[in-house]
Protein backbone atom coordinates (compact mmCIF):
# COMPACT_ATOMS: atom_id res chain seq x y z
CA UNK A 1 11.16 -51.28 14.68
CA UNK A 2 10.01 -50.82 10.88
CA UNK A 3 11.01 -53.01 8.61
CA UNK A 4 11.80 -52.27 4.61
CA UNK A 5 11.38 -54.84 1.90
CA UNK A 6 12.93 -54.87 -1.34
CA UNK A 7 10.32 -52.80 -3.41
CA UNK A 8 10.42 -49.92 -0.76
CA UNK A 9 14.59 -49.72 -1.00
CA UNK A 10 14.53 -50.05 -4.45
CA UNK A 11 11.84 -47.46 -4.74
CA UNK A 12 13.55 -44.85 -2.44
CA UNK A 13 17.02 -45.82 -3.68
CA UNK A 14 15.59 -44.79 -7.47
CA UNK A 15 14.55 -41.72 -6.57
CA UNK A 16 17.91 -40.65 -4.36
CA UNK A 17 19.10 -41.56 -7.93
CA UNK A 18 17.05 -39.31 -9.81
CA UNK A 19 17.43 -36.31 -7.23
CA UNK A 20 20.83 -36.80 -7.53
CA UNK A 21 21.25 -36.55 -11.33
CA UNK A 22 18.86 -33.47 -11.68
CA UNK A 23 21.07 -32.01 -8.95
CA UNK A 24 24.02 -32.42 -10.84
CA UNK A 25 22.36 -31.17 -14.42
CA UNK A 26 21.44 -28.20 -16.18
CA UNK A 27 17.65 -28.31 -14.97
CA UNK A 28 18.65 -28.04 -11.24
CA UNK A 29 16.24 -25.15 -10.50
CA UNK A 30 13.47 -27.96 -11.08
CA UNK A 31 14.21 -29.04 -7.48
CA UNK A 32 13.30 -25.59 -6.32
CA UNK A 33 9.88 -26.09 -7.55
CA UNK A 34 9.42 -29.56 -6.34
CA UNK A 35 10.53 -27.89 -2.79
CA UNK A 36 8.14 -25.81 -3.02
CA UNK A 37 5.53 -28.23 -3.86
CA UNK A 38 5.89 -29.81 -1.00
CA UNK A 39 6.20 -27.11 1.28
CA UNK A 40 2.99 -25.74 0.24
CA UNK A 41 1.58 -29.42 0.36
CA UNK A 42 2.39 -29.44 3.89
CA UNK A 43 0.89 -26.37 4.58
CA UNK A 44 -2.24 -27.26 2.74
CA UNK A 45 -1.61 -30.55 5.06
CA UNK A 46 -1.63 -28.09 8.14
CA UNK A 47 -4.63 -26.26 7.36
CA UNK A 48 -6.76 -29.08 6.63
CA UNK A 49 -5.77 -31.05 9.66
CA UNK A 50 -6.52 -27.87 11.83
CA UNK A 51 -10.04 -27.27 10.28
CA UNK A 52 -10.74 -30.93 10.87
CA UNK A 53 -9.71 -30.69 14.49
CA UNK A 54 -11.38 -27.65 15.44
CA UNK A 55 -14.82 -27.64 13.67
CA UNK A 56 -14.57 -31.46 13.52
CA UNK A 57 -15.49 -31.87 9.92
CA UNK A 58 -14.80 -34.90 7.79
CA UNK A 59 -12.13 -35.03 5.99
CA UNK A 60 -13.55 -33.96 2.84
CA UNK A 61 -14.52 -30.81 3.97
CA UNK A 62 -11.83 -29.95 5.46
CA UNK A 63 -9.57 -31.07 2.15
CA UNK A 64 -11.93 -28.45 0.51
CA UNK A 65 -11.79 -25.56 2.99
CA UNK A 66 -8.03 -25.74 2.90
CA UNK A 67 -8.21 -25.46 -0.94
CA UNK A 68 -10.56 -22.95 -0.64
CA UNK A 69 -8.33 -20.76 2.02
CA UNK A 70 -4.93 -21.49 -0.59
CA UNK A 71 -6.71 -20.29 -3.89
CA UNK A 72 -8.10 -17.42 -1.57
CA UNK A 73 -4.58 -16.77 -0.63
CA UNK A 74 -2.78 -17.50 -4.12
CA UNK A 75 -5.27 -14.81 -5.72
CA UNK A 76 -4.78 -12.03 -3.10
CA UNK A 77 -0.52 -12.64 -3.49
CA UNK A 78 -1.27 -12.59 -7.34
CA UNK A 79 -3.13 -9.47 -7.06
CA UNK A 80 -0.70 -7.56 -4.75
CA UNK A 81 2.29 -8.30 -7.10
CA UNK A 82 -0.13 -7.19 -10.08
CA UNK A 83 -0.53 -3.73 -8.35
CA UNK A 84 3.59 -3.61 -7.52
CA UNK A 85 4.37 -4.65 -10.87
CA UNK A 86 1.82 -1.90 -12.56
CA UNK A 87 3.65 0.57 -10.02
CA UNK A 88 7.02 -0.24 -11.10
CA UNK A 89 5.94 0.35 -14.98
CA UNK A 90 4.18 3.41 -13.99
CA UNK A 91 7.27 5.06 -12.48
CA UNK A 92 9.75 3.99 -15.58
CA UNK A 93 6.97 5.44 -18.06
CA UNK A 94 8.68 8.57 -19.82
CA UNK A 95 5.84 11.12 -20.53
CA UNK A 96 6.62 12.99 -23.79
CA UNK A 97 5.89 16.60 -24.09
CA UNK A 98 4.04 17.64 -26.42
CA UNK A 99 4.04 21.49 -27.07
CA UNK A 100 1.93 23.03 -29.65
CA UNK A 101 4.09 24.13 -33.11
CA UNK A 102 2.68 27.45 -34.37
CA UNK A 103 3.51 28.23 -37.66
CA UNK A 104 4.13 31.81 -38.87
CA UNK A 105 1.23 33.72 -39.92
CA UNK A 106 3.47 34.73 -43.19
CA UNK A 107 3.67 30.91 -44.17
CA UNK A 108 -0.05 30.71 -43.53
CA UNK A 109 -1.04 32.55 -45.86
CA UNK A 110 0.39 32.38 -49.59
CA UNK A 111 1.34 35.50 -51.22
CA UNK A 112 -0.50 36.47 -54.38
């Protein structure tokens, strides 16, 4: 059975307290990023713990490969939203037409 002292119940009991309060405030999307902080955490947890199991590297490396494989990742999902977003502007561009004004030869030329 685990046992809890004081520091660790005050400690969790804190932040149930904080979650709490930003829940109920104005700044509750800021628990949308911490969610996804740790979900992406624990699939950076994943990787790493699969690369160290299969190619049986040390823990560094395999800390760095699964960095490695989520910047990889991050910059290809950056890119691919780059090239949506630049097709999105590219379709709600309005082209103007220009036509060529051609003047009358009469107002060309001045009359002497």
């Amino acid at each position: 059975m685990t046992t809890a002292n004081l520091a660790s119940i005050l400690g969790l009991s804190l932040l149930a307290a904080a979650l709490i309060a930003v829940f109920f405030s104005p700044y509750r999307r800021w628990l949308n990023f911490m969610l996804a902080g740790m979900i992406f955490w624990g699939l950076l947890e994943s990787v790493r713990y699969s690369v160290q199991v299969v190619l049986e590297w040390p823990v560094t490396y395999s800390y760095l490969s699964a960095i490695c494989f989520a910047m990889i990742c991050m910059t290809l999902l950056l890119i691919r939203e780059d090239r949506k977003a630049e097709r999105t502007a590219t379709a709600k561009r309005h082209y103007i037409e220009h036509t060529p004004v051609h003047e009358d030869e009469s107002q060309q030329y001045s009359s002497r």
